[in-house]
C-alpha atoms as a PDB file:
ATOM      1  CA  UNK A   1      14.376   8.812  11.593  1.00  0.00           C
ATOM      2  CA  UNK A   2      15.718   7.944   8.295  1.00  0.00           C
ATOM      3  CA  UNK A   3      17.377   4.818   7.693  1.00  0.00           C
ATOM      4  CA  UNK A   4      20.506   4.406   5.790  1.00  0.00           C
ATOM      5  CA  UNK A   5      21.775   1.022   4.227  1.00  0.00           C
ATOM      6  CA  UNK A   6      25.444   1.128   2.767  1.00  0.00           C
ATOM      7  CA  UNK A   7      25.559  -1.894   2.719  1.00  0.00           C
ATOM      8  CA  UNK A   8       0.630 -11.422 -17.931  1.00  0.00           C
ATOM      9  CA  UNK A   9      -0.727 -11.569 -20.836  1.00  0.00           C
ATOM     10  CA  UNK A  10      -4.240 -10.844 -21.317  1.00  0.00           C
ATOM     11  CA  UNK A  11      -7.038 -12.359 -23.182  1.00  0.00           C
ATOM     12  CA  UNK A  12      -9.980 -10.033 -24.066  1.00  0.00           C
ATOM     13  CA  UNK A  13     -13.204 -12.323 -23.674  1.00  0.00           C
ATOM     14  CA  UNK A  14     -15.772 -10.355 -25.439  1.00  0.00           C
ATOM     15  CA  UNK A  15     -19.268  -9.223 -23.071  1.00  0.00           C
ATOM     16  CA  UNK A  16     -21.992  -8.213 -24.891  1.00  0.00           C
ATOM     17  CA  UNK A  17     -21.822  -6.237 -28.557  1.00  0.00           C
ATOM     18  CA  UNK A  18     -18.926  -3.626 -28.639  1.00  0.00           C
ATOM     19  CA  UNK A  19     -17.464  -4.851 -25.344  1.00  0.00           C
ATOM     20  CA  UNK A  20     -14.568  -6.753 -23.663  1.00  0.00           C
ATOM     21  CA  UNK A  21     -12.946  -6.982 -20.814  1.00  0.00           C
ATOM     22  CA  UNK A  22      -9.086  -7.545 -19.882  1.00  0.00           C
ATOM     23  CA  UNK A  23      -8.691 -11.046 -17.673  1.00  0.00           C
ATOM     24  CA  UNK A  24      -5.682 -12.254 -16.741  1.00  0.00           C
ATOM     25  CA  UNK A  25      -4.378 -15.987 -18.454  1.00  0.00           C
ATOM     26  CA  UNK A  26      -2.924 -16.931 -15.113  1.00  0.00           C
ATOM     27  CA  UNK A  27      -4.669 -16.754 -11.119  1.00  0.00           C
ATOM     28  CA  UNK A  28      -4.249 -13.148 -10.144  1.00  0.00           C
ATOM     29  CA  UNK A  29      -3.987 -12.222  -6.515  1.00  0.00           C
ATOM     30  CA  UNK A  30      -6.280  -9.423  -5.194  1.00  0.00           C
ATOM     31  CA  UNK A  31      -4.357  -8.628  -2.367  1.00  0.00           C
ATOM     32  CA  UNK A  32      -0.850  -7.504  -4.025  1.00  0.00           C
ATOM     33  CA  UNK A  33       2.070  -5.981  -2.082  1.00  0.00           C
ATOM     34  CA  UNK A  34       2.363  -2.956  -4.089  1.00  0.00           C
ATOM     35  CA  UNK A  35       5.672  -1.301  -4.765  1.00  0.00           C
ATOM     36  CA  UNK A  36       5.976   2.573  -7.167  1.00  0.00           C
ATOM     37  CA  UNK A  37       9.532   2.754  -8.894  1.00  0.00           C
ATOM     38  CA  UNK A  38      10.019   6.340  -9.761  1.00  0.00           C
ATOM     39  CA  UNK A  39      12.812   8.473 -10.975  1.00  0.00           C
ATOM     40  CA  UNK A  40      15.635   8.450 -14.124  1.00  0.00           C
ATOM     41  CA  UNK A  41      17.238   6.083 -16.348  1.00  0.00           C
ATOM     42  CA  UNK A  42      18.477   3.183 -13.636  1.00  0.00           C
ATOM     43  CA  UNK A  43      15.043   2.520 -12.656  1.00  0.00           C
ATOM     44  CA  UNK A  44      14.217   1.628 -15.929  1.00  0.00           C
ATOM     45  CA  UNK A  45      17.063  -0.195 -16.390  1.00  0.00           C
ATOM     46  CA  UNK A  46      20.033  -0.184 -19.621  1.00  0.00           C
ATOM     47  CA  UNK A  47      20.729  -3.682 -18.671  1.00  0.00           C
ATOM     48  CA  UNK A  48      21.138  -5.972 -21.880  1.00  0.00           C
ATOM     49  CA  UNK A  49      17.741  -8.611 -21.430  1.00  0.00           C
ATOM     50  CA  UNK A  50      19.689 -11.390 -23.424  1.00  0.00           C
ATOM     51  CA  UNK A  51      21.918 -11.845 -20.635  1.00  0.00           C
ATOM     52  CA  UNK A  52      19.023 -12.554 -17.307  1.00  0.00           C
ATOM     53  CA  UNK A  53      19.658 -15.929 -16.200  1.00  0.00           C
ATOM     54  CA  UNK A  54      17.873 -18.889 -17.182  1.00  0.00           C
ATOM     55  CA  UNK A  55      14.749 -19.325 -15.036  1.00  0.00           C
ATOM     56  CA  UNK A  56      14.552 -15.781 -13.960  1.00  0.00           C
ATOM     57  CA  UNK A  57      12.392 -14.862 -11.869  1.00  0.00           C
ATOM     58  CA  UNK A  58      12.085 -17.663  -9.649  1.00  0.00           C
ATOM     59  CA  UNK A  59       8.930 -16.685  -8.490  1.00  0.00           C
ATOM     60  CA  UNK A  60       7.457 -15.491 -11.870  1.00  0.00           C
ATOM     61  CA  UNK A  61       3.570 -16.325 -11.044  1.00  0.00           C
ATOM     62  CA  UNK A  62       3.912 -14.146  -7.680  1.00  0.00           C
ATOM     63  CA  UNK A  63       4.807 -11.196  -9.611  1.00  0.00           C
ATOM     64  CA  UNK A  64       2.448  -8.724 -11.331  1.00  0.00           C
ATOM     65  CA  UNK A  65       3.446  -5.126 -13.689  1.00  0.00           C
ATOM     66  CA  UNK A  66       1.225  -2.548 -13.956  1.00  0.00           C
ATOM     67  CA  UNK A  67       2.293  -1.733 -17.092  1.00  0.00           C
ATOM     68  CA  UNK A  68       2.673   1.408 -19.130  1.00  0.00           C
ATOM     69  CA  UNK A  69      -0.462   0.243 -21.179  1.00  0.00           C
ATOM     70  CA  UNK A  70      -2.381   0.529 -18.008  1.00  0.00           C
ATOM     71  CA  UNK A  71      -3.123  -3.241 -17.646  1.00  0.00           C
ATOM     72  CA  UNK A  72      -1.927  -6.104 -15.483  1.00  0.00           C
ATOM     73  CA  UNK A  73       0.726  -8.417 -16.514  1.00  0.00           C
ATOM     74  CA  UNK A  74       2.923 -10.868 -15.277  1.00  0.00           C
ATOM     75  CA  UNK A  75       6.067  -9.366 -14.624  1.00  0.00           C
ATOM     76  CA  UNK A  76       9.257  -9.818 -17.291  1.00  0.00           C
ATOM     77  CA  UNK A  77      11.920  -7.668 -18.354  1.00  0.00           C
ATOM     78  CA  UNK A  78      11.852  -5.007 -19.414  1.00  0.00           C
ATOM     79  CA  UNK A  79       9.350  -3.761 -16.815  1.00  0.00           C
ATOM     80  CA  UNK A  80       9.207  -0.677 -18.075  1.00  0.00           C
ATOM     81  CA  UNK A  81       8.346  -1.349 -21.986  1.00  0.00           C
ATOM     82  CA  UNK A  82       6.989   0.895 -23.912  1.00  0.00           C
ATOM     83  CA  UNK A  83       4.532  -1.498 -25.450  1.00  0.00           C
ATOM     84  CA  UNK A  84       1.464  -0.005 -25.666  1.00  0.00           C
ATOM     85  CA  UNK A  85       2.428   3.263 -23.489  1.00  0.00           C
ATOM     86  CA  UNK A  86      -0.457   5.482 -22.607  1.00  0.00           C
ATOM     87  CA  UNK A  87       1.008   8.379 -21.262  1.00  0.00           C
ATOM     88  CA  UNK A  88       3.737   9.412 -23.146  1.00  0.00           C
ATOM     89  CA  UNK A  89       5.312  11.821 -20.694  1.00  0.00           C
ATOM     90  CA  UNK A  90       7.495   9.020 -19.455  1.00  0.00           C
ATOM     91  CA  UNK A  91       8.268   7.307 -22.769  1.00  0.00           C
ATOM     92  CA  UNK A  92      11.457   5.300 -23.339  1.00  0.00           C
ATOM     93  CA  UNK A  93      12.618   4.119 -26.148  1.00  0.00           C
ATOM     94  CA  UNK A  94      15.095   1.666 -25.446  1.00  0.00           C
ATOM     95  CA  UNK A  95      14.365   0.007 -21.798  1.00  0.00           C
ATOM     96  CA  UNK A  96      16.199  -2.954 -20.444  1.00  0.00           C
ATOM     97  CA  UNK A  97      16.970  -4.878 -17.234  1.00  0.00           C
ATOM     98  CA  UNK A  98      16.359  -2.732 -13.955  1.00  0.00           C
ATOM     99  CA  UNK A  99      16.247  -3.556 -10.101  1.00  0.00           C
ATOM    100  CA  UNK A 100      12.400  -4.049  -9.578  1.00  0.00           C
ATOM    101  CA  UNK A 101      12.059  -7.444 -11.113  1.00  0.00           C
ATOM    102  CA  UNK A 102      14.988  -8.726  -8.802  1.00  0.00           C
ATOM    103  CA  UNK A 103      13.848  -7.248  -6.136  1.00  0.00           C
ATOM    104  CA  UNK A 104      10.458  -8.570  -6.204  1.00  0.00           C
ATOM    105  CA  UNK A 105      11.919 -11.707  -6.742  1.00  0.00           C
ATOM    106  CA  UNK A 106      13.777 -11.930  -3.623  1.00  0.00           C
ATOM    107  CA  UNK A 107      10.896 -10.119  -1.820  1.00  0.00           C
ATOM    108  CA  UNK A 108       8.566 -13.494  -2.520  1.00  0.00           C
ATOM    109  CA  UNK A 109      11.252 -15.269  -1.747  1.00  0.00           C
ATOM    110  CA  UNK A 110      11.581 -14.123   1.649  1.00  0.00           C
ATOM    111  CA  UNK A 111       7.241 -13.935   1.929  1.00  0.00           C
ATOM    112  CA  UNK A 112       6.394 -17.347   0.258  1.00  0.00           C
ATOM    113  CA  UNK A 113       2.368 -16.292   0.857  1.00  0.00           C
ATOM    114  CA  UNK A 114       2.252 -12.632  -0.838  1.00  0.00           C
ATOM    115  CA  UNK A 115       2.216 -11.722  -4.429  1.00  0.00           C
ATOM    116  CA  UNK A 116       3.655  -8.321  -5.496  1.00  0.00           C
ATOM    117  CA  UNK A 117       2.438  -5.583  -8.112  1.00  0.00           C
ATOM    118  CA  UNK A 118       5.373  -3.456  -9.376  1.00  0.00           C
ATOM    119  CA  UNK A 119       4.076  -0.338 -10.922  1.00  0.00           C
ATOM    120  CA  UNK A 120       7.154   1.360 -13.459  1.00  0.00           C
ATOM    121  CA  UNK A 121       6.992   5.170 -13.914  1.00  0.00           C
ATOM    122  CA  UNK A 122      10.633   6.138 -14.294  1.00  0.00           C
ATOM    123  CA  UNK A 123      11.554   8.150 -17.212  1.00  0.00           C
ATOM    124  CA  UNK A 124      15.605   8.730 -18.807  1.00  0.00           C
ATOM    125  CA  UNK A 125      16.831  12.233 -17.822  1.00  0.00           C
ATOM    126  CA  UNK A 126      14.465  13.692 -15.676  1.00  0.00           C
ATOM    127  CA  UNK A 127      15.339  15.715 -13.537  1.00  0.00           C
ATOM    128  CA  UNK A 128      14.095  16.239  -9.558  1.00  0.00           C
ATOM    129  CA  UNK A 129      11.574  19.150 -11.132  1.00  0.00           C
ATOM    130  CA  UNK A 130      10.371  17.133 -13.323  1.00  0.00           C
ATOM    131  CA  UNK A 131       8.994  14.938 -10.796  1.00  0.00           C
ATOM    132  CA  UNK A 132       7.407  18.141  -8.573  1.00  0.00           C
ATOM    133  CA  UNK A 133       3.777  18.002  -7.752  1.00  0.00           C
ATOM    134  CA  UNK A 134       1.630  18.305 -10.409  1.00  0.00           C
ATOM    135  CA  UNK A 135      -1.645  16.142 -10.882  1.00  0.00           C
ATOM    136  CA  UNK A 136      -2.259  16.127 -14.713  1.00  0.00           C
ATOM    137  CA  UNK A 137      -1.280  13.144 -16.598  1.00  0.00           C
ATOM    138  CA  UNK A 138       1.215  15.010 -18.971  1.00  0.00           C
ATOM    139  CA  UNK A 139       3.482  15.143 -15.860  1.00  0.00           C
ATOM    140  CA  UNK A 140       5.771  12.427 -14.435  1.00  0.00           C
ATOM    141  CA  UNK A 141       4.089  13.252 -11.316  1.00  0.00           C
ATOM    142  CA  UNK A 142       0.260  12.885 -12.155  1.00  0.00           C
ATOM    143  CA  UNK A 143       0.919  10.094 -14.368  1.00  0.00           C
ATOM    144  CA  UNK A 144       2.777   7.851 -11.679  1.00  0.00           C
ATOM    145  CA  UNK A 145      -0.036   9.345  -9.051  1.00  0.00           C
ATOM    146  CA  UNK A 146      -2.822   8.158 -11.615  1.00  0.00           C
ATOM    147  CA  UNK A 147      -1.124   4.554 -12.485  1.00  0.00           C
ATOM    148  CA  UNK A 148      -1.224   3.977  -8.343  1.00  0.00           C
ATOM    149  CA  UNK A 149      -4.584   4.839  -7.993  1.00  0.00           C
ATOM    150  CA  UNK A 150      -5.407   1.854 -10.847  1.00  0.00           C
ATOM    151  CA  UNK A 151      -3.344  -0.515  -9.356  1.00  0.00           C
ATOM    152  CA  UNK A 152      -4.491   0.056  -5.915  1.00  0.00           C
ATOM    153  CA  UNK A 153      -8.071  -1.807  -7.015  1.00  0.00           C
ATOM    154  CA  UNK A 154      -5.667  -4.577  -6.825  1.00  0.00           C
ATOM    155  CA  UNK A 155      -3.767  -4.293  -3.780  1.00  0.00           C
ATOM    156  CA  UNK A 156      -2.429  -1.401  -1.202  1.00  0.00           C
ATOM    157  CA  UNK A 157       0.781   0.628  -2.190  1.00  0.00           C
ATOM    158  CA  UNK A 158       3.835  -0.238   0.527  1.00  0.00           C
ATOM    159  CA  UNK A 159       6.287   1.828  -0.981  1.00  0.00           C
ATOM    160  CA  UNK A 160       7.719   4.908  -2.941  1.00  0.00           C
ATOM    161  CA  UNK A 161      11.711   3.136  -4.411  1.00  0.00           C
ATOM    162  CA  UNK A 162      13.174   6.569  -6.151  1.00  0.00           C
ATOM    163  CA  UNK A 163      16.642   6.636  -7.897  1.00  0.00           C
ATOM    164  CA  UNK A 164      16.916   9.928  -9.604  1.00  0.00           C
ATOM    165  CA  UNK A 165      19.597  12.976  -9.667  1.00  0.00           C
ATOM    166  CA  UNK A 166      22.177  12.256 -12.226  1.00  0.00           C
ATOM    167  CA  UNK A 167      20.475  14.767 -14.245  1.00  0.00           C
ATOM    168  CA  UNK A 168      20.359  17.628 -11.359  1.00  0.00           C
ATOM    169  CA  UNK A 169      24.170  17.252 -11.705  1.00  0.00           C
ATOM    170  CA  UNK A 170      24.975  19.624 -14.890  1.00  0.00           C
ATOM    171  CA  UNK A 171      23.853  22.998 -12.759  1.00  0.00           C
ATOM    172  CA  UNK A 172      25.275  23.847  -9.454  1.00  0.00           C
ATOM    173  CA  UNK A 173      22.287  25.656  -8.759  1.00  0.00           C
ATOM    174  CA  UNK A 174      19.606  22.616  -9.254  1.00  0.00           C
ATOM    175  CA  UNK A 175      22.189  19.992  -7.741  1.00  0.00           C
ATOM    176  CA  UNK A 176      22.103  22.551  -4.419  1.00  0.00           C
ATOM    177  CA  UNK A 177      18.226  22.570  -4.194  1.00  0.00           C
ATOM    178  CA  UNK A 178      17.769  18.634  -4.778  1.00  0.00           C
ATOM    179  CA  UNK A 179      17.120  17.866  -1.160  1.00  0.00           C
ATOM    180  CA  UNK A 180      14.453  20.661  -0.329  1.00  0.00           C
ATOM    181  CA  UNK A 181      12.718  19.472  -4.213  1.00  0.00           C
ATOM    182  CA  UNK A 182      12.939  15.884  -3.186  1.00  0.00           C
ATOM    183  CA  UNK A 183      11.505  16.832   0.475  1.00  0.00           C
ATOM    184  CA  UNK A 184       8.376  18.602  -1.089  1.00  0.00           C
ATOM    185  CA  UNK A 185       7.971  15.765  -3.636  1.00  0.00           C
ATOM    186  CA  UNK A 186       7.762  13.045  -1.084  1.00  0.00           C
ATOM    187  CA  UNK A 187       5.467  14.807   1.184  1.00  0.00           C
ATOM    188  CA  UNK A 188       2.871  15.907  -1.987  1.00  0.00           C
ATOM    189  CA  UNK A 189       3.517  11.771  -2.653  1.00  0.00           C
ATOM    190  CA  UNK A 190       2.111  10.695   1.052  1.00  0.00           C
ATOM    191  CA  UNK A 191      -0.598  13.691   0.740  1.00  0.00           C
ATOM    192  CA  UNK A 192      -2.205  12.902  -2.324  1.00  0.00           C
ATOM    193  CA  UNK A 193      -2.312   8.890  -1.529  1.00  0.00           C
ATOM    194  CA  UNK A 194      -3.451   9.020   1.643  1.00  0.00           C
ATOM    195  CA  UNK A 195      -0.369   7.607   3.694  1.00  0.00           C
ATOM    196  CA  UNK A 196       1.487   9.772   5.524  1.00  0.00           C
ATOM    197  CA  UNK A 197       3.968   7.049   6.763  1.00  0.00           C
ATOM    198  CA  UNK A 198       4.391   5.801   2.939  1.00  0.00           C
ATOM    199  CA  UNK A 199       8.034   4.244   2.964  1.00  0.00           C
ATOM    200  CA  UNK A 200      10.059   5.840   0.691  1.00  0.00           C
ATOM    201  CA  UNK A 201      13.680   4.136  -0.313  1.00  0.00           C
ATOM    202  CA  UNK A 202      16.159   6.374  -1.699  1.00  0.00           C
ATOM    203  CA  UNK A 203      19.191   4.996  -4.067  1.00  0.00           C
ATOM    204  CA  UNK A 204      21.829   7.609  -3.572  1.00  0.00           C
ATOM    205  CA  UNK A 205      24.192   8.268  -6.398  1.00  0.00           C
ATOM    206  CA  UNK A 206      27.467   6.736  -6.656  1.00  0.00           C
ATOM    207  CA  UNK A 207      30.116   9.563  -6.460  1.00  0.00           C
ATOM    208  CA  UNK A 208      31.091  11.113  -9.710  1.00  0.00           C
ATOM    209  CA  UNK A 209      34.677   9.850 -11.674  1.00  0.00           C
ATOM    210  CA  UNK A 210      36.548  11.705 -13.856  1.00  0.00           C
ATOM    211  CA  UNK A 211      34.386  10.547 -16.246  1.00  0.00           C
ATOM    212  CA  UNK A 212      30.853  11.269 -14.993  1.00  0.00           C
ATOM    213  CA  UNK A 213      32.226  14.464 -13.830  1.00  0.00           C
ATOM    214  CA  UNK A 214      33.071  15.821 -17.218  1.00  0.00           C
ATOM    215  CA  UNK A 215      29.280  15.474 -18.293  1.00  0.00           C
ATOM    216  CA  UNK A 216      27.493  15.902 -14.738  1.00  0.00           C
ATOM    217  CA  UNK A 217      29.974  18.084 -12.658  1.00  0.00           C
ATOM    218  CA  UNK A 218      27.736  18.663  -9.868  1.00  0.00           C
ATOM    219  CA  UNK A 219      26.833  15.303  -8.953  1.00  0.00           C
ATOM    220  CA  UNK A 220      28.674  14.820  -6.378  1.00  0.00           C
ATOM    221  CA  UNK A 221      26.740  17.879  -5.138  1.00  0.00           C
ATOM    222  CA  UNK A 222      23.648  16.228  -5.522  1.00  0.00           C
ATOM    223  CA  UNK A 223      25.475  13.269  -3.862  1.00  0.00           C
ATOM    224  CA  UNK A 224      25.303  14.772  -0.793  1.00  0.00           C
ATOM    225  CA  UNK A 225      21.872  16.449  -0.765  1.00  0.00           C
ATOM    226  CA  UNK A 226      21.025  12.892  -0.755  1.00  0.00           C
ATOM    227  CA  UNK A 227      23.361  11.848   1.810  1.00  0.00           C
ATOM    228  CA  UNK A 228      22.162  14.642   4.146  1.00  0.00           C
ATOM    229  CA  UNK A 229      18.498  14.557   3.771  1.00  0.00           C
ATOM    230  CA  UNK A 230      16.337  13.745   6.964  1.00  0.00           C
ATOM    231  CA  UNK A 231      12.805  12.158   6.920  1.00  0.00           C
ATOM    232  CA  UNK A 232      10.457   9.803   8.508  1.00  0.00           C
ATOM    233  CA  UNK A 233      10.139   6.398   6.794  1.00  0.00           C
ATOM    234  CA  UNK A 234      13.190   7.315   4.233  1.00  0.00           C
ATOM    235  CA  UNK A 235      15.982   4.463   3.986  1.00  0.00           C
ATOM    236  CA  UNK A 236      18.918   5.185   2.030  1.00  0.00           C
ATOM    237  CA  UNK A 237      20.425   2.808   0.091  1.00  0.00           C
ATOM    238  CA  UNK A 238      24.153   3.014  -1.709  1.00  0.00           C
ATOM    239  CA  UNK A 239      24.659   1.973  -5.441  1.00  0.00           C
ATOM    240  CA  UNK A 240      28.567   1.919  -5.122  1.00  0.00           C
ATOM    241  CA  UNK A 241      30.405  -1.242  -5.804  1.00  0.00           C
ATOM    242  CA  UNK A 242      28.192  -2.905  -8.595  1.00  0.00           C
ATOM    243  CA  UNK A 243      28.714  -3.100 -12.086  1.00  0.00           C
ATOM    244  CA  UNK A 244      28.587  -0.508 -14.354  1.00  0.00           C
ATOM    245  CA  UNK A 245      28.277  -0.204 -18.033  1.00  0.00           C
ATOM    246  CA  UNK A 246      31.679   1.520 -19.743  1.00  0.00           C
ATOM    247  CA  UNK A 247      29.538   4.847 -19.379  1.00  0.00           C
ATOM    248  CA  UNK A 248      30.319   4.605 -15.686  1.00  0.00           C
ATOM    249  CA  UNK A 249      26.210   5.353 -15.487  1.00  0.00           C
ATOM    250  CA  UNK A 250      24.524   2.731 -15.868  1.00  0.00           C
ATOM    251  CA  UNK A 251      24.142  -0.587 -14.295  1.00  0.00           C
ATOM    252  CA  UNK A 252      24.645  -3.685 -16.212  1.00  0.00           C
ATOM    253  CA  UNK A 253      22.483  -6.616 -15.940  1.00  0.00           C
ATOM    254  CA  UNK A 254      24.426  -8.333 -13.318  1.00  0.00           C
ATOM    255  CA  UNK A 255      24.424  -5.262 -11.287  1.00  0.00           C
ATOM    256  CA  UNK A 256      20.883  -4.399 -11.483  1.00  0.00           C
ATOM    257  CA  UNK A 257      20.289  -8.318 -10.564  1.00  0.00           C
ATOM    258  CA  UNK A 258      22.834  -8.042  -7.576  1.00  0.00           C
ATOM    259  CA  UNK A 259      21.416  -4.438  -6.344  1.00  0.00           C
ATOM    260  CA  UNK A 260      17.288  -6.216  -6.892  1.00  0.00           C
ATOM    261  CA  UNK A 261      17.744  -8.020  -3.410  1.00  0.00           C
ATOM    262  CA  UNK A 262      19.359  -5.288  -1.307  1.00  0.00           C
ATOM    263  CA  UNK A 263      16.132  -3.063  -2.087  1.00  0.00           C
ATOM    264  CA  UNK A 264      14.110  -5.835  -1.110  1.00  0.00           C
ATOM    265  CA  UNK A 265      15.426  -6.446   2.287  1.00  0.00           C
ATOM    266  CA  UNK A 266      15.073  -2.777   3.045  1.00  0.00           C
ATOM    267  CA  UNK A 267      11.312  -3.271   2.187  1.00  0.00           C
ATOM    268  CA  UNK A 268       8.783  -3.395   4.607  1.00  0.00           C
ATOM    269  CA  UNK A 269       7.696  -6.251   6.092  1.00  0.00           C
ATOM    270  CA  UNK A 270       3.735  -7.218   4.788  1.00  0.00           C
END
């Protein structure tokens, strides 16, 4: 039954003539907790990096991003840089302060003993069929799919966190089929890894304002395909009541740091 909740830098040491190979400056654990952020623009994060607290993350040396250059860093903000991007399906220009660094900081807060890998595949304004099955690397699918398959020499994947749909909310048509899209997304997800009880945490859309409507006026259609859908292993949590950029959108970086720990406590346990 579904759940609902409202509530490293690298140094290149050369081997041989013509070789090297990519070791981490700092311990790195072998045995990571790994957690796949998919989906649209809040993922990633618009939060303004200038303003993370001093000494953020607490747990820093715990804390591992598979990056969008394909190689293991610690984690900092943005997560999702562009800096050295491989695949350039889910290019952003502009990334900034998202949930997953909070939230893995409050996960190793509450598991002193396990290190996490966060692995970023989110991409601004894409839309639920953008993220459909599809195993090539020029789609947001087969990208993220490829990126978890690297990381996981590194660790086992413990969960799918997907915050997506703001997009599906300019046609009635594509806000009405969200649930059934996002249904046959998360089952190709389980398939193709190889976990068929592969938690999967939903953020549901806030409902649509005057504002948001005038750009977006189904979302509150998509809204409730996310309210309604049913599966095993889904939790649902609720992005209303934190802070929100003047686009109504976006979360600042106070609200992505205040949402990081909620998504943590609905994670599973190691």
């Amino acid at each position: 039954m579904a759940r609902s909740m409202f509530a490293t830098h690298l140094k290149w040491l050369p081997i041989g003539i013509g070789l090297s190979l990519a070791v981490p400056a700092q311990a790195m654990d072998s045995n990571l907790y790994l957690i796949a952020l998919a989906g649209q623009s809040n993922i990633i994060g618009a939060g303004d990096v200038r303003l993370l607290p001093v000494g953020f993350p607490m747990n820093g040396p715990r804390i591992w991003n598979f990056t969008n250059a394909d190689i293991w860093e610690p984690a900092r903000e943005p997560t999702d840089s562009n800096d050295g991007q491989v695949d350039a399906v889910s290019l952003d220009r502009h990334p900034g302060v998202g949930p997953a660094l909070a939230m893995a900081d409050a996960f190793t807060a509450k598991y002193p003993k396990v290190s996490v890998g966060l692995i970023p595949c989110g991409k601004s304004g894409s839309s639920i069929e953008k993220w459909q099955p599809d195993m090539s690397r020029s789609s947001l699918y087969g990208s993220c799919l490829y990126r978890q398959k690297q990381a996981a020499q590194q660790g086992k994947l413990r969960a799918l966190v997907f915050w997506q749909g703001g997009q599906d909310g300019k046609d009635k048509k594509t806000a009405k089929q969200w649930g059934k899209k996002f249904k046959m997304m998360v089952a190709a997800w389980r398939a193709d890894i190889g976990n068929p009880k592969l938690p999967v945490i939903l953020l549901v859309l806030k409902p649509g304002t005057e504002q948001t409507l005038q750009k977006y006026p189904y979302r509150d259609v998509v809204r409730q395909q996310q309210l309604s859908v049913q599966l095993p292993y889904l939790t649902k949590i609720e992005t209303i009541g934190y802070d929100y950029n003047s686009d109504d959108i976006h979360l600042t970086t106070a609200g992505q740091l205040a949402l990081g720990p909620v998504i943590a406590a609905a994670l599973p346990a190691p």
